[in-house]
C-alpha atoms as a PDB file:
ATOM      1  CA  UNK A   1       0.000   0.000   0.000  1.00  0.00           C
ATOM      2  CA  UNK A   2       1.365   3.420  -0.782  1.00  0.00           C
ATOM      3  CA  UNK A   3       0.190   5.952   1.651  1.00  0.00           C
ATOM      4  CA  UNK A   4       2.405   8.712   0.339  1.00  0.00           C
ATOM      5  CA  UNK A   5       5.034   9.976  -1.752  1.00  0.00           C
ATOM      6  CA  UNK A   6       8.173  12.233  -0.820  1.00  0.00           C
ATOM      7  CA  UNK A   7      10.012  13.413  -4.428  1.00  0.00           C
ATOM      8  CA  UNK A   8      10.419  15.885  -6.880  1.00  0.00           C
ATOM      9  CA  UNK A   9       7.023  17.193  -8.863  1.00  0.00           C
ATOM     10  CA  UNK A  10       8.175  16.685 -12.672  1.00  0.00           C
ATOM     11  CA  UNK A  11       4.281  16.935 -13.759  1.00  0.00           C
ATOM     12  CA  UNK A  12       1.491  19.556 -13.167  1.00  0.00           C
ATOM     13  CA  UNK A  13      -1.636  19.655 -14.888  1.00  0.00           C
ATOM     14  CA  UNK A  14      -5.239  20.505 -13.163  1.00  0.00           C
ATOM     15  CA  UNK A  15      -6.640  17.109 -13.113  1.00  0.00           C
ATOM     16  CA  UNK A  16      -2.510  14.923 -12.578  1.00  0.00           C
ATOM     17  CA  UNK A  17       0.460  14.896 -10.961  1.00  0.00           C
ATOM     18  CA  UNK A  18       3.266  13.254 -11.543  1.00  0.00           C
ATOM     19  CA  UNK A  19       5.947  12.652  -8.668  1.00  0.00           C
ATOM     20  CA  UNK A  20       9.337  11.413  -8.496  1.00  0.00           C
ATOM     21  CA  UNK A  21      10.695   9.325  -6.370  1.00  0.00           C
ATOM     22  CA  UNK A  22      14.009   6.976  -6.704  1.00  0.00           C
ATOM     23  CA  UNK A  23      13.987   7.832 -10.172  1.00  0.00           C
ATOM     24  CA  UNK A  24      10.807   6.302 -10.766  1.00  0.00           C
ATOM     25  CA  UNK A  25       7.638   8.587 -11.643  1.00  0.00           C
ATOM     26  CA  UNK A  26       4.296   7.480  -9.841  1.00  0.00           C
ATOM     27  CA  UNK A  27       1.093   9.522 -11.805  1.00  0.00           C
ATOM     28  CA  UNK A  28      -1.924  10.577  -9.570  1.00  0.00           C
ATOM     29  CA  UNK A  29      -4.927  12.189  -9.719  1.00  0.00           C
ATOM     30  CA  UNK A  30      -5.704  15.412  -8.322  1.00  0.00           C
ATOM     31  CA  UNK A  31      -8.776  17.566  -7.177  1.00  0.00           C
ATOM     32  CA  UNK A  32      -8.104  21.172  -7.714  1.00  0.00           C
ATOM     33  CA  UNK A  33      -7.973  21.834  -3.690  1.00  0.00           C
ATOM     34  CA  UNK A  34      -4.349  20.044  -4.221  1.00  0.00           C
ATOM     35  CA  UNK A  35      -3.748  21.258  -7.386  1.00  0.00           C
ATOM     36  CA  UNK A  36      -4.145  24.945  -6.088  1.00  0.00           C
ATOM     37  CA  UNK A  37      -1.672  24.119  -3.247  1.00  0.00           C
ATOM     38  CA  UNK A  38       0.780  22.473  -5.087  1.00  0.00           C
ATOM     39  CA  UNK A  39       4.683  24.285  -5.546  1.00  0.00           C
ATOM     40  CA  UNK A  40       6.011  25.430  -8.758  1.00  0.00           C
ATOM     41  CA  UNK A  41       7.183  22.241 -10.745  1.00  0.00           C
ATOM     42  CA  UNK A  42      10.255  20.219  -9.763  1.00  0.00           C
ATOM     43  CA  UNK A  43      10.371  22.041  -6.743  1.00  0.00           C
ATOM     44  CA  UNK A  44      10.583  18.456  -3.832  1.00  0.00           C
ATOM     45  CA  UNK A  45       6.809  17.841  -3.230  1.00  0.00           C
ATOM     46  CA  UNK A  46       5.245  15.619  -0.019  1.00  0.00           C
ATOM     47  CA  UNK A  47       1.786  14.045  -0.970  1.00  0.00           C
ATOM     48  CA  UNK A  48      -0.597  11.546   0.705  1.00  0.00           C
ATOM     49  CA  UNK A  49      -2.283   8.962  -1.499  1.00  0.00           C
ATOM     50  CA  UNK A  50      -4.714   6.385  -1.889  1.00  0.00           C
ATOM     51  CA  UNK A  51      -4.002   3.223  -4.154  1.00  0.00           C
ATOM     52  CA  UNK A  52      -7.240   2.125  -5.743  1.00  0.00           C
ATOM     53  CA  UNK A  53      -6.508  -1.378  -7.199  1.00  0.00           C
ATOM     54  CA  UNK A  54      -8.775  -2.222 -10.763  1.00  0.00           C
ATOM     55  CA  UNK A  55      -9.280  -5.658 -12.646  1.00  0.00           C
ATOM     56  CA  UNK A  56      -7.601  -3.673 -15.476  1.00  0.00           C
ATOM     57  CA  UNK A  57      -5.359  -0.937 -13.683  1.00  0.00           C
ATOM     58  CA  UNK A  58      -4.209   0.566 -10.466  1.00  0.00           C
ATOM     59  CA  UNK A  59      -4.937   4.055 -10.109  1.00  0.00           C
ATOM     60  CA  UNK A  60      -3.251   6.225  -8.031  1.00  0.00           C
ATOM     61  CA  UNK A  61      -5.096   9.696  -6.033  1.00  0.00           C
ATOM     62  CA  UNK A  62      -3.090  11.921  -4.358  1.00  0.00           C
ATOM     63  CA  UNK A  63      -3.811  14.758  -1.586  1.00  0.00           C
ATOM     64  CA  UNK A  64      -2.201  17.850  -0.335  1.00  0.00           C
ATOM     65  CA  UNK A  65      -3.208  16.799   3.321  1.00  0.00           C
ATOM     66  CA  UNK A  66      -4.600  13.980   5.373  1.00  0.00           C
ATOM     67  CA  UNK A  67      -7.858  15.590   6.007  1.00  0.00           C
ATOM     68  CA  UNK A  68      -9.048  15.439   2.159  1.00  0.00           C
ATOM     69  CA  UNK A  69      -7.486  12.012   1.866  1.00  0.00           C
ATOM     70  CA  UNK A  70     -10.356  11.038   4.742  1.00  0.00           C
ATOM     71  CA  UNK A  71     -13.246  12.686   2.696  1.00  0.00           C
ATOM     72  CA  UNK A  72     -12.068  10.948  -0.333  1.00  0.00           C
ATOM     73  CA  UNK A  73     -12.121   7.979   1.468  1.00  0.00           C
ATOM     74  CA  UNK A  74     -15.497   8.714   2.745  1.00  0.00           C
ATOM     75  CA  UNK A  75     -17.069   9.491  -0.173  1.00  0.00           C
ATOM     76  CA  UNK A  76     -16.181   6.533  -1.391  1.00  0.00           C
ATOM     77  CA  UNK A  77     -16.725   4.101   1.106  1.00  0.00           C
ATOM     78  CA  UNK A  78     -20.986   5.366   0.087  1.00  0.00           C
ATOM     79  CA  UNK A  79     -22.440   3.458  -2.998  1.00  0.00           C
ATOM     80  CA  UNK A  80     -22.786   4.924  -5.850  1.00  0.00           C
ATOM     81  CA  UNK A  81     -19.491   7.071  -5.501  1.00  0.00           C
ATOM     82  CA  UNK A  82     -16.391   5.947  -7.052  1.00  0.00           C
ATOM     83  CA  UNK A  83     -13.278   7.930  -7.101  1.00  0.00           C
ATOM     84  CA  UNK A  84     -13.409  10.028 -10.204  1.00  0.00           C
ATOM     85  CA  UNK A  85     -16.930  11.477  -8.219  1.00  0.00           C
ATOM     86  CA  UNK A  86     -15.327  11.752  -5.171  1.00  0.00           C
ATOM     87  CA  UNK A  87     -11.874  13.786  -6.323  1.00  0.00           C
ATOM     88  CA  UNK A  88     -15.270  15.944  -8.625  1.00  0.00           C
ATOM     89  CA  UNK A  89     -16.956  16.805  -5.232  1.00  0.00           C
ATOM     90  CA  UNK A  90     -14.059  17.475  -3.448  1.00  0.00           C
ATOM     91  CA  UNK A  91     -13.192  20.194  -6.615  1.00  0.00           C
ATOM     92  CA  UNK A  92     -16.628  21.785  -6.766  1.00  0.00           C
ATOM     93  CA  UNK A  93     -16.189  22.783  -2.884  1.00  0.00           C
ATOM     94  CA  UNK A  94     -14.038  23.360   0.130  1.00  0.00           C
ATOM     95  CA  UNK A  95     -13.396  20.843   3.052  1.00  0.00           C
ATOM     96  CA  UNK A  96     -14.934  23.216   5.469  1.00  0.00           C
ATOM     97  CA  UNK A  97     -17.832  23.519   3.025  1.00  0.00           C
ATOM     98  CA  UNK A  98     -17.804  19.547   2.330  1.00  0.00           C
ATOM     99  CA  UNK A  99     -17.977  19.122   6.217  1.00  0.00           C
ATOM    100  CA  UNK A 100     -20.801  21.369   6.709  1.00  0.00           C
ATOM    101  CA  UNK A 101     -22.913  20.165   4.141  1.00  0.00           C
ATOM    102  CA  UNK A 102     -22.852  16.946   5.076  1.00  0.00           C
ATOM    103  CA  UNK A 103     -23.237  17.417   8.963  1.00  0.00           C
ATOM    104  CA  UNK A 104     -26.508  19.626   8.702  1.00  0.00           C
ATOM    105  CA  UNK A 105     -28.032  16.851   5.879  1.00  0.00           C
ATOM    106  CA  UNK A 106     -28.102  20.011   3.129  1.00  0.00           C
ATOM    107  CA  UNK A 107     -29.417  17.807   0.433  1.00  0.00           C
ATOM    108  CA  UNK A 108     -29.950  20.690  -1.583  1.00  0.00           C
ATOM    109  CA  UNK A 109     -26.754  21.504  -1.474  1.00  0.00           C
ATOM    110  CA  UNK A 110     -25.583  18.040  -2.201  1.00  0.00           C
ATOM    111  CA  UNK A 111     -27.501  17.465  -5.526  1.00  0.00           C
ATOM    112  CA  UNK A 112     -25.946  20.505  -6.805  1.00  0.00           C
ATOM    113  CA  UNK A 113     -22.286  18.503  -6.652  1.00  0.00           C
ATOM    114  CA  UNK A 114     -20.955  16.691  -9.545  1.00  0.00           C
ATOM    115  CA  UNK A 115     -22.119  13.376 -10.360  1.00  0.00           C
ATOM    116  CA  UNK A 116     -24.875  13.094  -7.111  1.00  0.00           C
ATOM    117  CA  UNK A 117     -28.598  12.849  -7.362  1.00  0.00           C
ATOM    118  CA  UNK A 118     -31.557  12.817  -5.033  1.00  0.00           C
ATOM    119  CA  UNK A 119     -30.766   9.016  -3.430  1.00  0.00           C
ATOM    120  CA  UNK A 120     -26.769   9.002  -3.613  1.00  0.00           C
ATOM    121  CA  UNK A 121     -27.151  12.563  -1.516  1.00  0.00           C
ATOM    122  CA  UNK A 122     -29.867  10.531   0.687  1.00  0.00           C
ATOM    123  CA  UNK A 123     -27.275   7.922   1.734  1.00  0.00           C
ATOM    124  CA  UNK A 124     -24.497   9.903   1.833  1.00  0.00           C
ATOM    125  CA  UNK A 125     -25.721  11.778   4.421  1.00  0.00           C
ATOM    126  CA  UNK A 126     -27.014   9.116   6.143  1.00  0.00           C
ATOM    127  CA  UNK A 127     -23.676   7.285   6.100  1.00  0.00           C
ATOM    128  CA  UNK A 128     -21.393   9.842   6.633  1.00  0.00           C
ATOM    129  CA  UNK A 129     -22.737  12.575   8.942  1.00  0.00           C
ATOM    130  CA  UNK A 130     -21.629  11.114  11.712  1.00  0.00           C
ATOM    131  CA  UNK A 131     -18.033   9.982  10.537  1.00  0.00           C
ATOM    132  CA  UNK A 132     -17.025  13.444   9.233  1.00  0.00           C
ATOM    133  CA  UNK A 133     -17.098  14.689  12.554  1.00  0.00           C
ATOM    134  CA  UNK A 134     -13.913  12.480  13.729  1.00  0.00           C
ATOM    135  CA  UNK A 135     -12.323  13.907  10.683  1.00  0.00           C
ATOM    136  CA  UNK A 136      -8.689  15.999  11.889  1.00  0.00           C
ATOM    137  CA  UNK A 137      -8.734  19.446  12.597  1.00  0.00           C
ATOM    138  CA  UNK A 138     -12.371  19.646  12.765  1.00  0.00           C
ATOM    139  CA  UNK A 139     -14.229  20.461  16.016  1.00  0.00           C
ATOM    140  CA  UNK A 140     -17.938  20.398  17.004  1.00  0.00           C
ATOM    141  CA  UNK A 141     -17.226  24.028  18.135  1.00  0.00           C
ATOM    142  CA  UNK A 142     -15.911  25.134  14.587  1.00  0.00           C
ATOM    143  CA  UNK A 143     -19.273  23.419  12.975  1.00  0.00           C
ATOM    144  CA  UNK A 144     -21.833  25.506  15.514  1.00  0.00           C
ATOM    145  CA  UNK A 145     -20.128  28.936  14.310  1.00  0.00           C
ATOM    146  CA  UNK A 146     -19.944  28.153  10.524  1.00  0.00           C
ATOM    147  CA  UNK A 147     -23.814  27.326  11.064  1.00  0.00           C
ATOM    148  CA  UNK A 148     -24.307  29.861  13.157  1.00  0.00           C
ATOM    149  CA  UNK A 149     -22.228  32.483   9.950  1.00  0.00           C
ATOM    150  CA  UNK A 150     -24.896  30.651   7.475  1.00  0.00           C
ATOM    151  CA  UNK A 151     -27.960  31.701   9.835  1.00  0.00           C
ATOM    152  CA  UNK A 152     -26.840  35.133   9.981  1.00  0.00           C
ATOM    153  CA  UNK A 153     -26.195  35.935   6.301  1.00  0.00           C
ATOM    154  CA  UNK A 154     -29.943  33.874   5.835  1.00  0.00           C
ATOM    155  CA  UNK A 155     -30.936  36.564   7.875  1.00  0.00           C
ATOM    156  CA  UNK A 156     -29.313  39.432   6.915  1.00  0.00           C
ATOM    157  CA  UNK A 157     -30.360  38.288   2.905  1.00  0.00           C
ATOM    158  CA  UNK A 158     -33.875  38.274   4.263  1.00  0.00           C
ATOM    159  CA  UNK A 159     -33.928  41.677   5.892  1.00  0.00           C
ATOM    160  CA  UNK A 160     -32.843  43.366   2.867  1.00  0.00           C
ATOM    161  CA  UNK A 161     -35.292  41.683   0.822  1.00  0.00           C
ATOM    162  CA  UNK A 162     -37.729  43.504   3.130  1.00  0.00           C
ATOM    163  CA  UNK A 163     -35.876  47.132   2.184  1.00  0.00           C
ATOM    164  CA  UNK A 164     -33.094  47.018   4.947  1.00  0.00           C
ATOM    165  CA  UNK A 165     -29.934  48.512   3.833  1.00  0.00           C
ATOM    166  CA  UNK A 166     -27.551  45.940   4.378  1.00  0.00           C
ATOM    167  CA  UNK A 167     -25.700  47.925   6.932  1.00  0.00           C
ATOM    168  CA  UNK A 168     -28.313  48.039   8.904  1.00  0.00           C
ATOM    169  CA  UNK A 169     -29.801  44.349   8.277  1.00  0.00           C
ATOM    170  CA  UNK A 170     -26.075  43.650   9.555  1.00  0.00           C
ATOM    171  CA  UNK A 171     -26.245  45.664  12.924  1.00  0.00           C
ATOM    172  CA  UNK A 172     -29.547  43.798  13.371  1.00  0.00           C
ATOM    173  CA  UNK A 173     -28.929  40.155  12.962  1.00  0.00           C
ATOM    174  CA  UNK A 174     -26.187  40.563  15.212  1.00  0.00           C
ATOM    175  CA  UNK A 175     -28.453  41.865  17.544  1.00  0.00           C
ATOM    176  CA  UNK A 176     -30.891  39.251  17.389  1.00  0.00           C
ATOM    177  CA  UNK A 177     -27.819  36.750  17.252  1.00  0.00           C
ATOM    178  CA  UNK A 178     -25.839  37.504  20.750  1.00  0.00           C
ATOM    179  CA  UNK A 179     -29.557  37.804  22.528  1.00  0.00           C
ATOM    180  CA  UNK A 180     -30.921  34.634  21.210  1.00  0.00           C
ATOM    181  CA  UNK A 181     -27.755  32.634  21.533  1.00  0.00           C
ATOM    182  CA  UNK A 182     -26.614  30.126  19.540  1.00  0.00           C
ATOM    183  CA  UNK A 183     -29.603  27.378  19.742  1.00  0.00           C
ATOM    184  CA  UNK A 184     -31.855  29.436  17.601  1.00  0.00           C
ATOM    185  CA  UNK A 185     -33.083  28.543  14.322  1.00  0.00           C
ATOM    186  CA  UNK A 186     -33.304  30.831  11.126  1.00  0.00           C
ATOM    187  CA  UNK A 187     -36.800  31.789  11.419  1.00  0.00           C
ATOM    188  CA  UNK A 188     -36.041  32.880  14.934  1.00  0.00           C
ATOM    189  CA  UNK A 189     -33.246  34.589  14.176  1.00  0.00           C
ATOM    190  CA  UNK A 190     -35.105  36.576  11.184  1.00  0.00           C
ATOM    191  CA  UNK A 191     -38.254  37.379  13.590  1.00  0.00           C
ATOM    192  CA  UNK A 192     -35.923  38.686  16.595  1.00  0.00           C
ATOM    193  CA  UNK A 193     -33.637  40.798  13.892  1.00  0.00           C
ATOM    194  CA  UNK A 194     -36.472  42.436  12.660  1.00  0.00           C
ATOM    195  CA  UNK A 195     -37.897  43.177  16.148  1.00  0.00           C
ATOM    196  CA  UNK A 196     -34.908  45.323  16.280  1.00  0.00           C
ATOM    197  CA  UNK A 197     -34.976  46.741  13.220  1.00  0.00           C
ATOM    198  CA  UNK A 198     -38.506  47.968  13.765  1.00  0.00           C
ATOM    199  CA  UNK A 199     -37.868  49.883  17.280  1.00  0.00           C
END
């Protein structure tokens, strides 16, 4: 099993990599979360990888960081999501985004990636909302505020829909926000805000 590679970057394209290592050249395939992170070529590059083994071929992925190896591996661990899907959803958003998605069940949100529909969104979430939260580097704590940011632009969105400047809409969800707390819902939060913007 190869779980990473330590060598010189001789290849850089959006979608591959190729690395070198003991004058041998191992090709991967990228999302563009690595690919943006990535040094200038044949500068010495460190990357984690996952070897999926095919009746035909053995394809190799590689990853910037062990935290995007796990999704990948997550993703794919669901049916219905095979590698080339997984490294697409992983380039149509940010881990932080990935995480967040999956955590609060957004299946909206999950249709809209690459290569999912209505059922393969169904089970991932089912599967996996409970996993990514053992993922590295992320914390219940982090997940409550980046829920808690997504409330408050809802909010502030739907007071300037009313005819709020946004300045103000601002000053008012965060109103509404630090006397509510952060167990309130949306609809709450919207209600409260406009309290305050009305007195």
């Amino acid at each position: 099993m190869i779980t990473h590679l330590n060598g010189s970057l001789v290849y850089k394209e959006a979608t591959n990599i190729v690395v070198e290592c003991g004058g041998v050249g191992y090709s991967m395939s990228i999302s563009t979360i690595t690919y943006e992170q990535l040094p200038v070529k044949d500068s010495k590059v460190f990357v984690y990888t996952v070897l999926v083994p095919r009746e035909d071929s053995w394809n190799l992925y590689g990853f910037v960081n062990k935290e995007e190896r796990e999704f990948f591996l997550l993703l794919t661990s669901v049916s219905g999501i095979g590698p080339r899907i997984a490294l697409g959803i992983l380039s149509a958003c940010t881990i932080s985004e990935l995480h967040q998605i999956i955590s609060v069940g957004d299946l909206v949100s999950l249709v809209k990636l690459p290569g999912i529909g209505k059922k393969t969104a169904e089970r991932l979430t089912l599967e996996l909302k409970d996993k990514v939260l053992k993922i590295a580097n992320v914390s219940d704590s982090g997940l409550q505020s980046t829920s808690t940011n997504m409330m408050e632009q809802e909010a502030i969105s739907a007071l300037m829909t009313l005819g709020y400047n946004k300045k103000s809409a601002e000053v008012n969800v965060k109103k509404a926000s630090k006397a509510l707390g952060e167990d309130a819902g949306s609809e709450e939060l919207i209600r409260n805000a406009l309290k305050f913007a009305m007195s």
